[in-house]
Protein backbone atom coordinates (compact mmCIF):
# COMPACT_ATOMS: atom_id res chain seq x y z
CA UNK A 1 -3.02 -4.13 12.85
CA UNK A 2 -5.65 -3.96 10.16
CA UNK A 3 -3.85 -4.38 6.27
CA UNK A 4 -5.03 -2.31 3.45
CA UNK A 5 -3.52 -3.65 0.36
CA UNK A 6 -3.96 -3.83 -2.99
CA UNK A 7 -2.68 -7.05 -3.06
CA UNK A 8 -1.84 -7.45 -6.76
CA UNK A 9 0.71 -10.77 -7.60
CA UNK A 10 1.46 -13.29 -7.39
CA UNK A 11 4.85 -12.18 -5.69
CA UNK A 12 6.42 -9.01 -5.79
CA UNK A 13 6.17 -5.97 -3.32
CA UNK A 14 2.52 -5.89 -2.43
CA UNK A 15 2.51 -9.75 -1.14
CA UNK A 16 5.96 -9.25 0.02
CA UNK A 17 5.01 -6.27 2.51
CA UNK A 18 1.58 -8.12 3.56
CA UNK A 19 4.61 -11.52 4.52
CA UNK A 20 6.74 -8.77 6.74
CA UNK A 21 3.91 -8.10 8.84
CA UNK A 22 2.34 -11.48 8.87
CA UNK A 23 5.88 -13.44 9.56
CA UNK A 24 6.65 -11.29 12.33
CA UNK A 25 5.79 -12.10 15.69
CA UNK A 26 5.43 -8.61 17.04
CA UNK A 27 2.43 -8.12 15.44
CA UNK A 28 -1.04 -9.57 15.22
CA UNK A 29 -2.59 -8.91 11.93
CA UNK A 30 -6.64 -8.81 12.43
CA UNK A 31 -7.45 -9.12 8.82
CA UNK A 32 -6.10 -8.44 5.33
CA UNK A 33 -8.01 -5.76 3.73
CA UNK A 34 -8.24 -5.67 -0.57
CA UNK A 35 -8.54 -2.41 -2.54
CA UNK A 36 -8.24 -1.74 -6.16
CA UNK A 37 -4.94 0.20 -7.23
CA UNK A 38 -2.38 -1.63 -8.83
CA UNK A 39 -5.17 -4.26 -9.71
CA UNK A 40 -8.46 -5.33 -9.54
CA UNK A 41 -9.93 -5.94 -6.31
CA UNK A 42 -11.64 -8.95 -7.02
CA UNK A 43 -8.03 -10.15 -8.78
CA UNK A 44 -5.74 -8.79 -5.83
CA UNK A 45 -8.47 -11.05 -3.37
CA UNK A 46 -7.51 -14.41 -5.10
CA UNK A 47 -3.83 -13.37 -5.11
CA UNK A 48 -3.82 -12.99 -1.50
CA UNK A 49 -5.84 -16.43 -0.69
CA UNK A 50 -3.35 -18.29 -2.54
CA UNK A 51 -0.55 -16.26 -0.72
CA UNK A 52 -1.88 -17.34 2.67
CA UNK A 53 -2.67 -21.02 1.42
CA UNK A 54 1.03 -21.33 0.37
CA UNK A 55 2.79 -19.47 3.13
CA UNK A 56 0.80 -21.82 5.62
CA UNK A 57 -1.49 -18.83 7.29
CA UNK A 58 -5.47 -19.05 5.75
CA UNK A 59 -5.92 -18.26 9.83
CA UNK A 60 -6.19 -14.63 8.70
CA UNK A 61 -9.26 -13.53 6.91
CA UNK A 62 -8.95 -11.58 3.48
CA UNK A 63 -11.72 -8.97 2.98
CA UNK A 64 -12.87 -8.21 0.07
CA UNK A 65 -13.53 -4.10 0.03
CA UNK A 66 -13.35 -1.42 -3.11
CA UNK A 67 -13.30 -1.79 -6.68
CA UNK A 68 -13.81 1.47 -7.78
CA UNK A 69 -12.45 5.32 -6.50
CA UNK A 70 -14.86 7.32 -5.09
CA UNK A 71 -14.98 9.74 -7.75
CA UNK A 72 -11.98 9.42 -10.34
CA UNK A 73 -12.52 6.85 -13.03
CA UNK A 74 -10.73 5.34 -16.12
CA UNK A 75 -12.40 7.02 -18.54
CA UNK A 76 -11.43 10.08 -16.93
CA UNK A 77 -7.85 8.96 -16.67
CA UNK A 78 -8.19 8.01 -20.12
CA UNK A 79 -9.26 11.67 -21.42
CA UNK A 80 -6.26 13.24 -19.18
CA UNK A 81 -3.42 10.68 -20.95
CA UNK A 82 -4.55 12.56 -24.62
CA UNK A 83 -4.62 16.12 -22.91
CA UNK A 84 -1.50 16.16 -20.22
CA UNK A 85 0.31 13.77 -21.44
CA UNK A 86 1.24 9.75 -19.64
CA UNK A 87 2.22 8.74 -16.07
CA UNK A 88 4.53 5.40 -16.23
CA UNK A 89 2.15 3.68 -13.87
CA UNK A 90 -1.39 3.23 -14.15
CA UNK A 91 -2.07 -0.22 -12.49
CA UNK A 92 -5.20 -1.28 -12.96
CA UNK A 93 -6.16 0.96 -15.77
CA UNK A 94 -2.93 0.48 -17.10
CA UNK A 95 -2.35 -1.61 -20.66
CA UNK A 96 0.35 -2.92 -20.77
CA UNK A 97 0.98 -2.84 -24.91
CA UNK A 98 0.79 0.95 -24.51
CA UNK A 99 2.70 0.85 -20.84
CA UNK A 100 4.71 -1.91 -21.17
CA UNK A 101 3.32 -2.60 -17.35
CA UNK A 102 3.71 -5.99 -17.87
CA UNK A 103 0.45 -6.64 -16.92
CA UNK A 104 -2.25 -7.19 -19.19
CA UNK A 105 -5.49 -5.74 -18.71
CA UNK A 106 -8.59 -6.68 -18.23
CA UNK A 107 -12.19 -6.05 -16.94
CA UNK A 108 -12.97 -5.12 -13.52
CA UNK A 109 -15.12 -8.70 -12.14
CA UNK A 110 -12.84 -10.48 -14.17
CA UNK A 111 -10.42 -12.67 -11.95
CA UNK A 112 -7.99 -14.74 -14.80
CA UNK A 113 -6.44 -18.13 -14.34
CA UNK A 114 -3.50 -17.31 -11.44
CA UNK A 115 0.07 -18.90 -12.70
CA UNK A 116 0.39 -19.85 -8.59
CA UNK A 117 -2.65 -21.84 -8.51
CA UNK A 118 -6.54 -20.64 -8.00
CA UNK A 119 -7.34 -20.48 -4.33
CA UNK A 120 -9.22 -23.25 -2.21
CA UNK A 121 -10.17 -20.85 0.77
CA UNK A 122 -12.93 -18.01 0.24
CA UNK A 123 -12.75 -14.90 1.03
CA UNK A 124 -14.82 -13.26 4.25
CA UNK A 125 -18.43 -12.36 4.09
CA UNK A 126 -18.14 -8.79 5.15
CA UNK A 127 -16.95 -5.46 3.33
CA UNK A 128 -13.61 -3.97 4.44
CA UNK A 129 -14.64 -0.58 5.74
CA UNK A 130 -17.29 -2.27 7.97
CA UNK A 131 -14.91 -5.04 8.91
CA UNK A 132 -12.43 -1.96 10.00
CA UNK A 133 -15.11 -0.09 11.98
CA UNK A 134 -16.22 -3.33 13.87
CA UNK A 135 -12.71 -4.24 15.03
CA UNK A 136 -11.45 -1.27 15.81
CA UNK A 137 -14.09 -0.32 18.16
CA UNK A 138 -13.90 -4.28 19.16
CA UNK A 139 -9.75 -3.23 20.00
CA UNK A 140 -10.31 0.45 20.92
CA UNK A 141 -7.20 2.37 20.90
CA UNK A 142 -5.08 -0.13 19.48
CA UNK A 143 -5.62 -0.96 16.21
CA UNK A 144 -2.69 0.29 13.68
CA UNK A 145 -4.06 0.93 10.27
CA UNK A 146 -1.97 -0.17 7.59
CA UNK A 147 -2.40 1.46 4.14
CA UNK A 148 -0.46 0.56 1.05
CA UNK A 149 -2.72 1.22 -1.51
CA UNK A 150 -5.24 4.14 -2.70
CA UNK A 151 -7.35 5.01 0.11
CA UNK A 152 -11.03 3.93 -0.88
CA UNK A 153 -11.75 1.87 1.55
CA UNK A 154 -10.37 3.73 4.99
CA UNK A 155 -12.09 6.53 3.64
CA UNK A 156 -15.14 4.54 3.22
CA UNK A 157 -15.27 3.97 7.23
CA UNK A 158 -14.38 7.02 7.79
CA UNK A 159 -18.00 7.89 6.55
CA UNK A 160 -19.42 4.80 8.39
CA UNK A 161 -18.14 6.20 11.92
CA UNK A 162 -16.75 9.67 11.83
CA UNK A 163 -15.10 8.56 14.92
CA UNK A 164 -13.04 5.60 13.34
CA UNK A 165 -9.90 7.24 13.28
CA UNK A 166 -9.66 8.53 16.75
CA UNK A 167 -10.92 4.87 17.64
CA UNK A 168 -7.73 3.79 15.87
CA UNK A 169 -3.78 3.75 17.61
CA UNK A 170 -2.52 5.51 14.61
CA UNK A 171 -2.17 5.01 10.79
CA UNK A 172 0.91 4.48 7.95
CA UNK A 173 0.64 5.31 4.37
CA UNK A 174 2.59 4.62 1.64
CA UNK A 175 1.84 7.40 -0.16
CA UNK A 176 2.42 10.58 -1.75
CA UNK A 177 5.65 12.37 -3.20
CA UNK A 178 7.65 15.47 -2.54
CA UNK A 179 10.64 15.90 -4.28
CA UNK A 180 12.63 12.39 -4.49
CA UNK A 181 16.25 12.50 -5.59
CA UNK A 182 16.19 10.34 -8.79
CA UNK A 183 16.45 9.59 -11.92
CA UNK A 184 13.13 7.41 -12.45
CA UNK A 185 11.59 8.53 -15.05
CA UNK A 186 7.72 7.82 -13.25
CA UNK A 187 8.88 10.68 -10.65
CA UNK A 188 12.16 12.84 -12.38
CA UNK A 189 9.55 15.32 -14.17
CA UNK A 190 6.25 14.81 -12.32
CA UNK A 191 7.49 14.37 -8.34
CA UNK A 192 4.73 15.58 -6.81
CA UNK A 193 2.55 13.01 -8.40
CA UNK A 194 2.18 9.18 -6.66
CA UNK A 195 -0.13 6.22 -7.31
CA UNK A 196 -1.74 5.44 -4.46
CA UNK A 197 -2.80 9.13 -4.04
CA UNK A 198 -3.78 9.72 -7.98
CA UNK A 199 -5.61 6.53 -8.33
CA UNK A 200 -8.47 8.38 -5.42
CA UNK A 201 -7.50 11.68 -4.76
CA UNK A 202 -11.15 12.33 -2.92
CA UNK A 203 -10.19 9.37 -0.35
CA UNK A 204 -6.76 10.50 0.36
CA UNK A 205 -7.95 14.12 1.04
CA UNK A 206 -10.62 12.76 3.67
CA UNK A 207 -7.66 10.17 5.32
CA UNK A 208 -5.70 12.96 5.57
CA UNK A 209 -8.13 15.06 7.24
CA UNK A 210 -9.02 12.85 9.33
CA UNK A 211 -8.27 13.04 13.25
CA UNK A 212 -6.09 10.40 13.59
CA UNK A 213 -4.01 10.04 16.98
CA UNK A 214 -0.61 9.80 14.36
CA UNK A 215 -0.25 9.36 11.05
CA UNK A 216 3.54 8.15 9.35
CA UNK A 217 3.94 8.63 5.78
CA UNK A 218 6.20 6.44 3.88
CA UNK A 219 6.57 8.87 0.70
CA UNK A 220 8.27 8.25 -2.95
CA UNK A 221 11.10 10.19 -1.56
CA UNK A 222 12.49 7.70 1.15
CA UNK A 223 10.62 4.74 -0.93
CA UNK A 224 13.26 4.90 -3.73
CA UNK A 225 16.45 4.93 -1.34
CA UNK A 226 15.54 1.37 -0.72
CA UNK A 227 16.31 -1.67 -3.57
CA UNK A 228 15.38 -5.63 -3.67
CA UNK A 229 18.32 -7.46 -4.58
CA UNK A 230 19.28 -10.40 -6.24
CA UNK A 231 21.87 -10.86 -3.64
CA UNK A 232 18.83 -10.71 -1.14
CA UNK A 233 16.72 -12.87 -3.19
CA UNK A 234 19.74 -15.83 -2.75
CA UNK A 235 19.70 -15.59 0.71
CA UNK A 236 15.97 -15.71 0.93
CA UNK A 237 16.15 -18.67 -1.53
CA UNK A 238 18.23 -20.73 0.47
CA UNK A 239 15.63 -20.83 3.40
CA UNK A 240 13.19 -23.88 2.81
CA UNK A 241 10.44 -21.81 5.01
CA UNK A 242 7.04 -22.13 3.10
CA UNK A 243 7.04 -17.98 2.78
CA UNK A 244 10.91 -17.86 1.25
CA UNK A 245 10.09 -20.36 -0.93
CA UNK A 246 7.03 -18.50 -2.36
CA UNK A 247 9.24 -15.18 -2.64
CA UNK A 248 11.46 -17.43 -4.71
CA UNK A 249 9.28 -18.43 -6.69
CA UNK A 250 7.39 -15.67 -7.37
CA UNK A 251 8.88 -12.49 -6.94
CA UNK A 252 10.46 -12.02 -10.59
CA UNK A 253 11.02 -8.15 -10.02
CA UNK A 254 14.34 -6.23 -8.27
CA UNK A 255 12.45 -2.80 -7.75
CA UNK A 256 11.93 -0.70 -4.81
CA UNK A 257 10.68 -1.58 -1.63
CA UNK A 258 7.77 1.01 -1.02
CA UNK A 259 5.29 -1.02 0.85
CA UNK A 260 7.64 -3.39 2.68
CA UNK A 261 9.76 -0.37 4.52
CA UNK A 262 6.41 1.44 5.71
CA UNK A 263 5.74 -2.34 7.20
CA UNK A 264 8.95 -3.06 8.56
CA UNK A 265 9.45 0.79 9.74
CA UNK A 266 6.16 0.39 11.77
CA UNK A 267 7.93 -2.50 13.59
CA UNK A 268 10.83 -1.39 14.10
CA UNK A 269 11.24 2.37 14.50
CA UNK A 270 14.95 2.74 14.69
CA UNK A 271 14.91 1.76 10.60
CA UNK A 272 13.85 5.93 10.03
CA UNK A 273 16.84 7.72 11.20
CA UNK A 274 15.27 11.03 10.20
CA UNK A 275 11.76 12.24 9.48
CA UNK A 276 10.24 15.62 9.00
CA UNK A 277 6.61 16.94 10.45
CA UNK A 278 4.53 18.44 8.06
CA UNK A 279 0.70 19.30 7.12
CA UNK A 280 -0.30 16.91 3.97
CA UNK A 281 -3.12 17.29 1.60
CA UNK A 282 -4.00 16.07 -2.21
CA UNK A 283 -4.89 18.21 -4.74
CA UNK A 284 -8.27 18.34 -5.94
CA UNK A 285 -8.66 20.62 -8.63
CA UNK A 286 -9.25 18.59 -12.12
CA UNK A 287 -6.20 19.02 -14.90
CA UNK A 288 -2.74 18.01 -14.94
CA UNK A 289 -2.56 18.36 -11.08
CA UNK A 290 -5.18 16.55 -9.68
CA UNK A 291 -4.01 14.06 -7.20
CA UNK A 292 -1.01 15.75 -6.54
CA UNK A 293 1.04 15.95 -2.98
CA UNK A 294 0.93 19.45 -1.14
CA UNK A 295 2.20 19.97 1.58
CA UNK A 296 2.94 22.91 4.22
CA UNK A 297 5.00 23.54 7.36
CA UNK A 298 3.56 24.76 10.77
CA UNK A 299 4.25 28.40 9.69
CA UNK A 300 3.13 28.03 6.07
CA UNK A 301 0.02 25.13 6.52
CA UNK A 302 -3.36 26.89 6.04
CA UNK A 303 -6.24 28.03 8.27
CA UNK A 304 -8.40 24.84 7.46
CA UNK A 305 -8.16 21.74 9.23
CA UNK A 306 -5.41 20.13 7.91
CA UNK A 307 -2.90 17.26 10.27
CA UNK A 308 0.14 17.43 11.42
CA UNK A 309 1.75 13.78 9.49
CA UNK A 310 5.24 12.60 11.06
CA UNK A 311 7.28 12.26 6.77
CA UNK A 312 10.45 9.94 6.96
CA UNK A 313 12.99 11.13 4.87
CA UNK A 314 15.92 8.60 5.73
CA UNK A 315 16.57 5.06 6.54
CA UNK A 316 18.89 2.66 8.22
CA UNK A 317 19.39 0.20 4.90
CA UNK A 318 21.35 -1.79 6.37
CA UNK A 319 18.91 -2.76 9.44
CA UNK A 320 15.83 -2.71 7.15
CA UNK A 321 17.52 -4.79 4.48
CA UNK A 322 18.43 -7.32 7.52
CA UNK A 323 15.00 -7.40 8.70
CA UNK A 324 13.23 -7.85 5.48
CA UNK A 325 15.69 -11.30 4.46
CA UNK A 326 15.20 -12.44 8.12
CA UNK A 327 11.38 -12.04 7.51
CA UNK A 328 10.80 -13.17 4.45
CA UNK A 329 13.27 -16.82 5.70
CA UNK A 330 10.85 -17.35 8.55
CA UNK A 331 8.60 -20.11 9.21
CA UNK A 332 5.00 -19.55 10.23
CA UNK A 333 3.70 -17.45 12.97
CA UNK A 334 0.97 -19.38 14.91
């Protein structure tokens, strides 16, 4: 598996779903892939050195890859806030005085002091989307991409070597939103609009396009039926494991677990006890829409080439919560 993350932390649910698939022993993670989203690239980068350098595994190489969309921008963003009103989330565009994000903001090169400790290891000397093109066609047919972010820098190949994703085994999003069941406020009047897609709408469109053997979408819908704990937190807690100790540490938030249950259902399939195939494209179109889920059945999807993307809609809690503690206690994989 290749990881695209935006790896913001230290802590919290990014790192956390980077640990599942690094702490588990079915899978062999080739490289850990930064984008932009809910921070800065060159921020999320050092983050995710220090996570590796604490959770005993600096065997895996972080690479650095987008900082920017390809075509939406925060000025942009900006303009849209006075016109159609705010989003909750805006990661790293957001300001957290206006937001309360709890994240201040700051410039784009910038990488501030890290409260876990500045990393000793360096980053790789390669760009992500050429680091993904070289070893997927050095693993043909059976590399997973992993993408929890915005979609800059799979897109990105994608341009390299139109081929990459039929190259590929497959690909998981987190991503997208089509009519969750809640009351959170970021998705209760707006649910067909999701970070990951809105932050680059242009490099979701050509992911989604793109021929890719499967593609599983973890979606706001199923996302928000899942819930860290504090209870789960203890149990983690009591493990002396260099990765539960870091969660202790520095995981401060009880929030859903979006990015962890697209990692743990990759693993193990029996955690989505129901999913739904549809056709799954991102609005385009600038104003109040733009970035936007749509999304069509066989009978309904139209005449241009759009892919068939397998959506889960429910989980097993119980089994995913069970796998994520058990994870998260576990020493080192060599």
């Amino acid at each position: 598996m290749i990881v695209d993350q935006d790896g913001s932390g230290p802590g919290g649910s990014n790192q956390m779903a980077m640990m599942v698939l690094l702490q588990s022993p079915a899978v062999r993670v080739l490289g850990l892939t930064m984008v932009s989203g809910n921070a800065w690239e060159p921020e999320e980068t050092a983050h995710t050195l220090r996570m590796l350098e604490l959770i005993h595994r600096t065997d895996v190489p972080v690479v650095p890859g987008a900082v920017f969309p390809l075509v939406h921008d925060e000025a942009e963003a900006r303009e849209d806030r006075k016109q159609y009103g705010k989003s909750v989330w805006y990661g790293a565009w957001g300001d957290s005085a206006e937001h309360n994000s709890g994240q201040p903001y700051h410039a784009p090169m910038v990488v501030p002091p890290l409260a876990e400790g500045m990393p000793t290891t360096k980053p790789a000397d390669e760009d992500a989307a050429h680091f993904m093109v070289r070893q997927v066609h050095a693993h043909p047919h059976e590399v997973t991409i992993y993408a929890a972010g915005p979609l800059t820098n799979i897109a990105l190949a994608l341009k390299l070597d139109p081929q990459f994703a039929e190259w590929t085994r497959g690909i998981v999003i987190m991503g997208g939103s089509l009519e969750p069941r809640t009351d959170d406020p970021e998705f209760a009047t707006d649910p067909r609009h999701e970070f990951n897609f809105w932050f680059d709408p242009e490099a979701a469109h050509i992911v989604l396009r793109a021929h890719w053997p499967r593609i599983d979408l973890t979606t706001v819908d199923i996302s928000v039926k899942t819930l860290f704990t504090k209870e789960m937190m203890q149990q983690i807690a009591a493990a002396h494991t260099p990765a539960a100790q870091y969660v202790a540490k520095w995981t401060t938030e009880y929030h859903y677990l979006w990015d962890e249950l697209e990692a743990a259902a990759w693993i193990d399939p029996k955690i989505i006890t129901k999913e739904r195939e549809l056709y799954i494209d991102v609005d385009l179109t600038r104003g109040p829409n733009y970035g936007n889920t749509l999304s069509w059945s066989a009978k309904t999807k139209p005449e241009r080439d759009v892919q068939l993307v397998h959506v889960q809609e429910e989980l097993d809690s119980a089994r995913f919560d069970r796998m994520f503690v058990e994870l998260m206690k576990a020493p080192p994989q060599k």
